[in-house]
Protein backbone atom coordinates (compact mmCIF):
# COMPACT_ATOMS: atom_id res chain seq x y z
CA UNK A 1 5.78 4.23 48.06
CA UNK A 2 6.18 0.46 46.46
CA UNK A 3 4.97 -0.08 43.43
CA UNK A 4 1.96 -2.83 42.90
CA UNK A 5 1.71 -6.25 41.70
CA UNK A 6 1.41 -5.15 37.48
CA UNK A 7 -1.63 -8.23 37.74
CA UNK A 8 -3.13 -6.80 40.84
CA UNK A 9 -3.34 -3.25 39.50
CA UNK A 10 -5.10 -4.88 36.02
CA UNK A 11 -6.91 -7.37 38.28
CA UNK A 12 -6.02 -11.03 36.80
CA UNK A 13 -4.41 -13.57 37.06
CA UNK A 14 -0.82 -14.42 36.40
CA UNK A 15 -2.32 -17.16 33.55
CA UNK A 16 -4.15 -14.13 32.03
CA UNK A 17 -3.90 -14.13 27.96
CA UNK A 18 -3.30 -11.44 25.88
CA UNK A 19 -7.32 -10.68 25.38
CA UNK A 20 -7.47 -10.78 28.80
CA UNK A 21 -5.14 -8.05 29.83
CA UNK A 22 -6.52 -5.89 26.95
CA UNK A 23 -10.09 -6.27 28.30
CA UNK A 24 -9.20 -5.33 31.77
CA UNK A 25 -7.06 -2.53 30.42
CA UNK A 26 -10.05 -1.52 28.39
CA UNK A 27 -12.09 -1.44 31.28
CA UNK A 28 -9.89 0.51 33.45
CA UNK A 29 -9.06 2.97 31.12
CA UNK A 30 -12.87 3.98 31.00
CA UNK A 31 -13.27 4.05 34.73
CA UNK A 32 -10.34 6.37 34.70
CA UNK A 33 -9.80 8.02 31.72
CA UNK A 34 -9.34 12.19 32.64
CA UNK A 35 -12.04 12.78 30.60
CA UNK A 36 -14.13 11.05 33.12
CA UNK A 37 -12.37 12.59 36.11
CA UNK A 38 -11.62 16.26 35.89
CA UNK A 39 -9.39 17.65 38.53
CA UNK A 40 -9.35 14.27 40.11
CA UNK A 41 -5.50 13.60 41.08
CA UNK A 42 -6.45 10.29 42.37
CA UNK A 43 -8.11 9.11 39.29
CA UNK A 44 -5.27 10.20 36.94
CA UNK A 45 -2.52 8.78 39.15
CA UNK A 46 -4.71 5.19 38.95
CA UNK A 47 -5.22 5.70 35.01
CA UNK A 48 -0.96 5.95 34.46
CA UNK A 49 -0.57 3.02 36.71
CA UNK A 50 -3.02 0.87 34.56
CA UNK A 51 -1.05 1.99 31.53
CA UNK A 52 1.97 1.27 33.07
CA UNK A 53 0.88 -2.42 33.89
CA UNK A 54 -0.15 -2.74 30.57
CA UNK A 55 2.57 -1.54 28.99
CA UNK A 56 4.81 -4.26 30.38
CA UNK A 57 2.50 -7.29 30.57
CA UNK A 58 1.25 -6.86 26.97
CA UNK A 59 5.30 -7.13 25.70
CA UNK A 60 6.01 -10.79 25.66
CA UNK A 61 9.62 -10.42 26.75
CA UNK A 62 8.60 -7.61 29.53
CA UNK A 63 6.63 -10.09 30.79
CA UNK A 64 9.05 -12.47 31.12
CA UNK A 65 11.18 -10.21 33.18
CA UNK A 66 8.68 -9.30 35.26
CA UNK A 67 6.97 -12.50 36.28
CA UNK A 68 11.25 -13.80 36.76
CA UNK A 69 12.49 -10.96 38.72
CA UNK A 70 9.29 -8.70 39.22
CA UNK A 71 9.65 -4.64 39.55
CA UNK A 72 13.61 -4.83 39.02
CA UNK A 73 13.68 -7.59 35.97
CA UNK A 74 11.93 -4.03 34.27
CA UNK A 75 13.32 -1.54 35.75
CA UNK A 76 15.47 -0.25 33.08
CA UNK A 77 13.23 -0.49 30.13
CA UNK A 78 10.36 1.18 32.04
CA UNK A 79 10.30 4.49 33.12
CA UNK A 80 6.25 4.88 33.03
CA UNK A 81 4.19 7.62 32.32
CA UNK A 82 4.77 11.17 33.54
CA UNK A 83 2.37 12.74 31.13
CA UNK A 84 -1.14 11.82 29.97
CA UNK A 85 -0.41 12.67 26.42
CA UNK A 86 2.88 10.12 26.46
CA UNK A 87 -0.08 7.51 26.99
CA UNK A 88 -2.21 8.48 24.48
CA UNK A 89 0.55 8.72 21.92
CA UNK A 90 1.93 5.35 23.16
CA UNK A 91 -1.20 3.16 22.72
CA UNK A 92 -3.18 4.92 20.23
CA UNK A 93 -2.73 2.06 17.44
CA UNK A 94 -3.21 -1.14 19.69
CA UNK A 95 -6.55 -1.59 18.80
CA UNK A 96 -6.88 -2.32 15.33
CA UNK A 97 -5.55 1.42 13.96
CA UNK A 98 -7.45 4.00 16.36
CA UNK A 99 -7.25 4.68 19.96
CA UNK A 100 -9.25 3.28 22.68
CA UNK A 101 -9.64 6.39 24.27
CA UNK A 102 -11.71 7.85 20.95
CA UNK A 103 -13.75 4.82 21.18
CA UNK A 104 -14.84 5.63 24.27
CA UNK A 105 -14.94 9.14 23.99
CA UNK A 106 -14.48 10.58 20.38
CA UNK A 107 -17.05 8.10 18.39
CA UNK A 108 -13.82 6.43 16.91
CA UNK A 109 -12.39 8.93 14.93
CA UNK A 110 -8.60 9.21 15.47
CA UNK A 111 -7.84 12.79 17.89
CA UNK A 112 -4.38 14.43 18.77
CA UNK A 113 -4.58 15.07 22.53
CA UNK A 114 -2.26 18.02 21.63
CA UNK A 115 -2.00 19.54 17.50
CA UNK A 116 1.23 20.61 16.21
CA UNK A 117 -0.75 23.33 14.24
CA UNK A 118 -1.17 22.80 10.32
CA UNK A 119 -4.00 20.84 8.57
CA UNK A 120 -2.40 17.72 6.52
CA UNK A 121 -2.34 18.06 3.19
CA UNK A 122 -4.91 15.23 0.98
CA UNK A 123 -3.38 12.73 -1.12
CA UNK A 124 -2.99 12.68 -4.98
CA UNK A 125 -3.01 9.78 -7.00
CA UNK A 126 -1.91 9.44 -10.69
CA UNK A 127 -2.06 6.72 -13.64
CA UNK A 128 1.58 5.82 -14.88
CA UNK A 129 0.67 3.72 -18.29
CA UNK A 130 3.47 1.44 -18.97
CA UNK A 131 4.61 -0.81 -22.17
CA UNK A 132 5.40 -4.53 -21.80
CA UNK A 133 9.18 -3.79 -22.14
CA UNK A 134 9.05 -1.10 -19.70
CA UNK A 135 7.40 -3.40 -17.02
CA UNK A 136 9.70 -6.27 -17.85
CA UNK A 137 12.70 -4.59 -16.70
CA UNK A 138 11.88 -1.73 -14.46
CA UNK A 139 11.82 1.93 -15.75
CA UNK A 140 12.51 5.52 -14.14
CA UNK A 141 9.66 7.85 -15.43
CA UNK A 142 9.58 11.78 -14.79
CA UNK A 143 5.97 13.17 -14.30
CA UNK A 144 4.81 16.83 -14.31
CA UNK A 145 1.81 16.74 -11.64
CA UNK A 146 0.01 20.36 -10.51
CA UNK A 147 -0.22 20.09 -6.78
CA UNK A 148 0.05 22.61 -3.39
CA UNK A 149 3.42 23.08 -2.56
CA UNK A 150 4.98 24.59 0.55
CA UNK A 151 4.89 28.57 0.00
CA UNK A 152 8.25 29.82 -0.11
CA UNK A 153 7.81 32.88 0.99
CA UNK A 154 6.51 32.28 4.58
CA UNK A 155 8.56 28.43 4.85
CA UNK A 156 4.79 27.33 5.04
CA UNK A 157 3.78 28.57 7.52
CA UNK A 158 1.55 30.53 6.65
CA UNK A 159 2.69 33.70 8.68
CA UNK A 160 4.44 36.39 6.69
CA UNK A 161 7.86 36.81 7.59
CA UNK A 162 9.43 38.09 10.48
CA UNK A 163 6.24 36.90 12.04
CA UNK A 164 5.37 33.74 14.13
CA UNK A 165 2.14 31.92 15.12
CA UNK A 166 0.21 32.16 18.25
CA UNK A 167 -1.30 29.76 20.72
CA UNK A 168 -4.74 29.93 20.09
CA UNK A 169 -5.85 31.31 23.06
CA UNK A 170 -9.10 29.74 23.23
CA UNK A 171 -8.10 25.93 23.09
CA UNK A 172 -4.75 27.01 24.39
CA UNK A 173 -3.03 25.05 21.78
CA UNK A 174 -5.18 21.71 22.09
CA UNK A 175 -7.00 22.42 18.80
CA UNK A 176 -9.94 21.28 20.88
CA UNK A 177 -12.89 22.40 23.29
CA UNK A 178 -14.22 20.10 26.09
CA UNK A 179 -17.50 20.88 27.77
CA UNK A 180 -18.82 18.96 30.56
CA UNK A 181 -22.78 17.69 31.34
CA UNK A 182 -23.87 16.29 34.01
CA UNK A 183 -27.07 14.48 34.11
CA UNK A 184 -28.82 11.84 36.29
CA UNK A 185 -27.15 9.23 34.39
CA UNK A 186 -23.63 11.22 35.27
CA UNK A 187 -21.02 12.89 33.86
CA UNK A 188 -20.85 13.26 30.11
CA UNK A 189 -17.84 15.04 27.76
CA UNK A 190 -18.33 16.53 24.48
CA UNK A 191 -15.16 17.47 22.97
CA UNK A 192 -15.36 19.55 19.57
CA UNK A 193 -12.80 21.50 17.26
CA UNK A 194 -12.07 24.32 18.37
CA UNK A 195 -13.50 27.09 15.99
CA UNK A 196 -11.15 29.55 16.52
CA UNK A 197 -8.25 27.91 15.27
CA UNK A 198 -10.40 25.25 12.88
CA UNK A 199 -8.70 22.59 15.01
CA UNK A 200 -5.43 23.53 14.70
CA UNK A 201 -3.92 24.70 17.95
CA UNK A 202 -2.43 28.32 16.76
CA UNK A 203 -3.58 31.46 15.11
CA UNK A 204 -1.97 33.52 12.79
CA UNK A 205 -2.30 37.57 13.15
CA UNK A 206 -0.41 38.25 10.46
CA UNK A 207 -0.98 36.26 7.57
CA UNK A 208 1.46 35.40 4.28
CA UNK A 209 0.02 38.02 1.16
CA UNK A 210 2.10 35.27 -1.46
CA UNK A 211 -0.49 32.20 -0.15
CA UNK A 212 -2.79 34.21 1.95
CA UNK A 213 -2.03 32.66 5.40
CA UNK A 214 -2.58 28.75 3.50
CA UNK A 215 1.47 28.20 3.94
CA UNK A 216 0.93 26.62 0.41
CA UNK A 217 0.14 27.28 -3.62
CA UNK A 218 -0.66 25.87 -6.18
CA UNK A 219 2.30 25.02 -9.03
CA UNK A 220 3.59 22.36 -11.06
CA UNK A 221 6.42 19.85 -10.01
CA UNK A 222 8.37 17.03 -12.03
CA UNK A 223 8.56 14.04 -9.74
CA UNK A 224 10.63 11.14 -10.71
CA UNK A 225 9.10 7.71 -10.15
CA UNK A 226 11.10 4.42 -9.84
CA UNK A 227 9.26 1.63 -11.17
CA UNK A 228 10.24 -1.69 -10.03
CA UNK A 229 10.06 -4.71 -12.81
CA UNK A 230 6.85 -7.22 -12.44
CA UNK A 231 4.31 -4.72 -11.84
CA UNK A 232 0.70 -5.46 -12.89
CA UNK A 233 -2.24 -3.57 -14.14
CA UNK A 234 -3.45 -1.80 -10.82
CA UNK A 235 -0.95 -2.38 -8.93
CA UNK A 236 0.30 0.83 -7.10
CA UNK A 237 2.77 2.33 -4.98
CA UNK A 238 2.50 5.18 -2.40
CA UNK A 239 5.02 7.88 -2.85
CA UNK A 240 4.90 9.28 1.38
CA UNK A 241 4.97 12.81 1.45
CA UNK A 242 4.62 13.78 -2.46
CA UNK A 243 1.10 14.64 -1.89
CA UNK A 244 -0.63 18.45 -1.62
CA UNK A 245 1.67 20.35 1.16
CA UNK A 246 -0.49 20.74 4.34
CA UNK A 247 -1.40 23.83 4.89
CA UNK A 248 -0.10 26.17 7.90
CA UNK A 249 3.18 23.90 8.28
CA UNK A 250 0.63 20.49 8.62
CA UNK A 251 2.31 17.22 6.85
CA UNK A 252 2.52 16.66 3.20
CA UNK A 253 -0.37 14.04 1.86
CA UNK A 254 0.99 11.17 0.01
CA UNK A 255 1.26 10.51 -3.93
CA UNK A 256 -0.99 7.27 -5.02
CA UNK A 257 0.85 6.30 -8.64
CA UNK A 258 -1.17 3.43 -10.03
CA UNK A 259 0.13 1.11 -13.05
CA UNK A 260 -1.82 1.00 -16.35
CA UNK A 261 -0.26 -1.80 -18.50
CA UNK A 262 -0.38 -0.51 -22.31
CA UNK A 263 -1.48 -3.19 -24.84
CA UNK A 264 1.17 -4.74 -27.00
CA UNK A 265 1.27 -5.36 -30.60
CA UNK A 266 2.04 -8.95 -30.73
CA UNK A 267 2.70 -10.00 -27.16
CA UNK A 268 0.18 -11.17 -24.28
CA UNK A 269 0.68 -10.91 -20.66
CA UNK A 270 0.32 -14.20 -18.53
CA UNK A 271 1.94 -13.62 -15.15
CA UNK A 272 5.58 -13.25 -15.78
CA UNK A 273 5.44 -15.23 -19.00
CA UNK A 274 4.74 -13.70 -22.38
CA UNK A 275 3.13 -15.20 -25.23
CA UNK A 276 3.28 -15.23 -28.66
CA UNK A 277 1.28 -16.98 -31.56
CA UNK A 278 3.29 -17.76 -34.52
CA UNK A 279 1.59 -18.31 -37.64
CA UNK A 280 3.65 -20.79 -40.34
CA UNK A 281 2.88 -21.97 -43.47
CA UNK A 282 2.34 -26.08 -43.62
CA UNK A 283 5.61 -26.04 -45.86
CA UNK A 284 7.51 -24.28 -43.03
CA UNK A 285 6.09 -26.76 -40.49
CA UNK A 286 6.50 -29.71 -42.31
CA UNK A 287 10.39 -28.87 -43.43
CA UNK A 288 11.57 -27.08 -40.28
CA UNK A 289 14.16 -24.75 -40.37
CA UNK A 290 14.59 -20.94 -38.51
CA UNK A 291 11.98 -18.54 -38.13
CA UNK A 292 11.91 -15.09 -36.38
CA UNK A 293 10.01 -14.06 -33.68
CA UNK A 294 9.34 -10.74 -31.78
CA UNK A 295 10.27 -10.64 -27.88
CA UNK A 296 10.58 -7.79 -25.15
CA UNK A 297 14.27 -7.35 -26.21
CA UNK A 298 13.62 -7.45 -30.30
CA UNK A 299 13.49 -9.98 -32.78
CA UNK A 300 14.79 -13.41 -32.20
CA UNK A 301 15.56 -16.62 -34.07
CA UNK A 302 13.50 -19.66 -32.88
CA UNK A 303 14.16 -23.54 -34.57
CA UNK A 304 11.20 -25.50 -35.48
CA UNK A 305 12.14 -29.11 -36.03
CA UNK A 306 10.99 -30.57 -39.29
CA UNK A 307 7.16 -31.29 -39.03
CA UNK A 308 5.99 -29.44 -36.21
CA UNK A 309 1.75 -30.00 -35.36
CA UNK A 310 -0.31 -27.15 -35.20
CA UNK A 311 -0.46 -26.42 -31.15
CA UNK A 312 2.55 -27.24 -30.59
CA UNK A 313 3.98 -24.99 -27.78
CA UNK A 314 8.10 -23.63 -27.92
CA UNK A 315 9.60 -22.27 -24.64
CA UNK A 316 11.73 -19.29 -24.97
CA UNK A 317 13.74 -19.39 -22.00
CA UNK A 318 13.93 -16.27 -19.64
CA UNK A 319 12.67 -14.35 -22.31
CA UNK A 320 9.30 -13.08 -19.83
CA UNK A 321 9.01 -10.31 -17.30
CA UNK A 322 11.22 -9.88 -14.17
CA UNK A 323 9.66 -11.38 -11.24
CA UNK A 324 8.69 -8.56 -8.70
CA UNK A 325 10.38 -8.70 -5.86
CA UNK A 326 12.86 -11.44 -6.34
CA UNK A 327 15.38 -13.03 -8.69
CA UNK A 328 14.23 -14.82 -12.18
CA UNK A 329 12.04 -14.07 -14.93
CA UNK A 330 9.45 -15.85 -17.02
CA UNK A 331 9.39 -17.46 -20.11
CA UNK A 332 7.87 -16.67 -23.74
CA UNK A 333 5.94 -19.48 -24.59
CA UNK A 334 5.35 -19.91 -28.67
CA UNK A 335 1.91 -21.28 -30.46
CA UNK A 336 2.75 -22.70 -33.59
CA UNK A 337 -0.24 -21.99 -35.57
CA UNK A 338 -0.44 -23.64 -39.19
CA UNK A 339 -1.65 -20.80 -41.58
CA UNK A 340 -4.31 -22.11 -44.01
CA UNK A 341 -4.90 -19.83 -47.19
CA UNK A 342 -8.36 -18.72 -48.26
CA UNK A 343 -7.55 -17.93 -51.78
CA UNK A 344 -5.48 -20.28 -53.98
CA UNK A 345 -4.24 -19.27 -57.91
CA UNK A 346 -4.74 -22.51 -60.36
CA UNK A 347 -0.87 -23.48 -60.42
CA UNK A 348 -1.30 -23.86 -56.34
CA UNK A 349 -4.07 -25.71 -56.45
CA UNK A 350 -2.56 -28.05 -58.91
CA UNK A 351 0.42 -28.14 -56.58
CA UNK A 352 -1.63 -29.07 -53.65
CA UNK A 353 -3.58 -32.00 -55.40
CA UNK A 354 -0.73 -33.41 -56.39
CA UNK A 355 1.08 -33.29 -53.25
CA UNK A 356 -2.16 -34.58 -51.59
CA UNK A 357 -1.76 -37.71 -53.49
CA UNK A 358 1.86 -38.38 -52.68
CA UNK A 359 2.59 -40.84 -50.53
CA UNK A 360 3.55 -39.59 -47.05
CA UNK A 361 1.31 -36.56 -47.13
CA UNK A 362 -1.69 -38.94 -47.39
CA UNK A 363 -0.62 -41.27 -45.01
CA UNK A 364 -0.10 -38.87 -42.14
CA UNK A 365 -3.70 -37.31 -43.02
CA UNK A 366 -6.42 -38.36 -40.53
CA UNK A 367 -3.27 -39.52 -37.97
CA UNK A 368 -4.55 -36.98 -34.96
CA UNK A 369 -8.20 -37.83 -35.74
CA UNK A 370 -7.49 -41.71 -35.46
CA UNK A 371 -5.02 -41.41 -32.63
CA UNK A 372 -8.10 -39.13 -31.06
CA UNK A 373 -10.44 -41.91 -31.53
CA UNK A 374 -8.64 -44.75 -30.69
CA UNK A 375 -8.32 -42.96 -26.87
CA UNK A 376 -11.98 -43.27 -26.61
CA UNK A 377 -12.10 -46.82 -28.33
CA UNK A 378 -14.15 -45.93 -30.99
C-alpha cells in the first residue's frame, strides 16, 4: 500500500510552521497513543504513521526533500517506526526535556517504556577551595570522597556469582503495571511501578552476601579533578558518572565539584584582573625610584616615576588570571597609596617643618584642591 501525503496524515497545510506541526502531532498522538487503544491494530498502525510524518517534517532539511521529491527525496534517511518503544525513545526530549506521552499520561514525570533493570545511582557534589595562584593558571587536585561503588564481587549486579537476574514476571520486564477504567467519561490508564521489582524490570533470587543484592558499597575513592584556569567562586563542573554507583547494574550518578575561591593575603579578585594597594612613603613618591610588589607568580619590581599622586593607578601587564575558556589574561592594576605616619619623634618633626617651608614643597601644596575648584569655577 502507498504511503500518504506526510501533511495529510498530520492534517495541514504545506505553509504549516514548526508550532503547527507540533500541535497537530500533539493532538494525534493523544487520539492514538496505545495507552488509549489497547489491542487496537488500527490505532497503533495510525499512531507510527503520525510519528513518522513528524519525524520528517519537523527536520528542516527532511523537509526540504520531501516537499522537492516527496516519499523518495526521504527514502533513505527514513526507515520509520517498527516498534512503539523506538518512538518513545526517539521523541521523548522534544518538548522542553520530558516526553509528550508522560504529559498526557504519566503527570509529566519522565518513564522508560521498557527498564534496563538497576536504580541510578544520586549525585554527589563537593567544595574544591582554591588559592588565587591556583585559579590563575589551572591546577590538577586529587580528592578522597566516600561514595557507593560498583560491588566487585557480583560486577554490580547485585546477583551473586554464577547467578543471573530474572524478568520480573509480574511487569514482564516493563518495571511497570497498567490497569485500565472505564467510566462514562471513557477509558482511563493508570500506570504504576511495579512493586515486585520496585520499578526495575528484573528480580534477583539469589542475591550478592558482599552488598546484599545492592550491586554496590560503600568505600572511599581518590578522584582526580582538572581544574581549568578563570574559574570563579561558585562556579562548578559536573564530573558524569563519578557519582554513587546505581544499584543492581543502574547508571552511576554524577559528581557536582563546586569552586570556593580562598582569600588572599594581599591580592583582590576583579574579574581576571588582580589588584593590589601599595602603600609608599611621600619621600618614595616624591623621588621615584623601584619598589617591590607581590603578584600570582612572586615578588616583582614596579618603577614609580619621581612624584607620583596618591591614586594614581600602575598596570602590570598580563600579570591577572587566565581567561576561562580562551587565550589572554588580565592585568594587576597598582594603587599607589601615600602612607601618612601617626606618630612622629622631635628630629622628624623638625625635618618636616622645615621641608614644609621650602620652596617647591609649599608651592605644590593646595595644587589638587585648586585645580578641584577651579573645575567647578569657584
Amino acid at each position: 500500500m502507498s504511503k500518504r501525503d506526510y501533511y495529510e496524515v498530520l492534517g495541514v497545510e504545506k505553509t504549516a510552521s514548526k508550532d503547527d506541526l507540533k500541535k497537530a502531532y500533539r493532538k494525534l498522538a493523544m487520539q492514538y497513543h496505545p495507552d488509549r487503544n489497547p489491542d487496537d491494530h488500527d490505532a497503533e498502525e495510525r499512531f507510527k504513521e503520525a510519528a513518522e510524518a513528524y519525524e520528517i517534517l519537523s527536520s528542516d532539511e527532511k523537509r526540504a526533500n520531501y516537499d522537492r521529491f516527496g516519499h523518495e527525496g526521504v527514502r533513505g534517511g527514513q526507515q520509520g517506526f517498527s516498534d512503539i518503544n523506538d518512538i518513545f525513545s526517539h521523541f521523548s526530549d522534544i518538548f522542553g526535556g520530558a516526553s509528550i506521552f508522560d504529559d498526557f499520561f504519566g503527570g509529566g514525570q519522565r518513564r522508560s517504556r521498557r527498564r534496563t533493570g538497576g536504580t541510578p545511582g544520586s549525585d554527589l557534589r563537593v567544595t574544591l577551595a582554591l588559592t588565587l595562584e591556583e585559579i590563575a593558571e589551572g591546577v590538577s587536585k586529587k580528592l578522597k570522597i566516600k561514595k557507593q561503588i560498583k560491588c566487585d564481587e557480583c560486577g554490580g549486579s547485585g546477583a551473586e556469582a554464577g547467578t543471573s537476574k530474572n524478568t520480573c514476571p509480574v511487569c514482564h520486564g516493563t518495571g511497570e503495571v497498567k490497569t485500565v477504567s472505564r467510566s462514562v467519561f471513557g477509558q482511563f490508564v493508570n500506570i504504576t511501578a511495579c512493586s515486585n521489582c520496585n520499578g526495575e524490570g528484573t528480580v534477583i533470587d539469589k542475591p550478592c552476601r558482599k552488598c546484599m543484592g545492592d550491586g554496590s558499597v560503600q568505600d572511599e575513592v581518590s578522584i582526580k579533578i582538572d581544574v581549568p584556569a578563570g574559574v570563579g567562586d561558585g562556579n562548578y563542573m559536573t564530573m558524569h558518572n563519578d557519582g554513587n554507583a546505581g544499584k543492581r547494574g543502574g547508571p552511576a550518578g554524577d559528581l557536582i565539584v563546586v569552586f570556593k575561591e580562598i582569600q588572599h593575603e594581599y591580592l583582590v579578585r576583579e574579574g581576571d584582573d588582580i589588584l593590589y594597594d601599595l602603600y609608599v612613603s611621600f619621600p618614595e613618591a616624591a623621588l621615584g625610584g623601584e619598589v617591590e610588589v607581590p603578584t600570582l607568580n612572586g615578588k616583582a619590581k614596579l618603577r614609580l616615576d619621581s612624584g607620583t599622586p596618591s591614586g594614581k593607578l600602575l598596570k602590570m601587564r598580563e600579570k591577572g588570571i587566565k581567561h576561562l575558556n580562551h587565550s589572554g589574561r588580565g592585568d594587576q592594576i597598582v594603587r599607589v597609596n601615600i602612607a601618612v605616619p601617626k606618630k612622629l619623634n622631635s628630629k622628624e618633626k623638625e625635618l618636616l617643618k622645615e621641608l614644609l617651608n621650602s620652596p617647591n614643597v609649599k608651592s605644590s601644596s593646595g595644587s589638587e584642591e585648586k585645580s578641584f575648584f577651579k573645575r567647578f569655577g569657584l
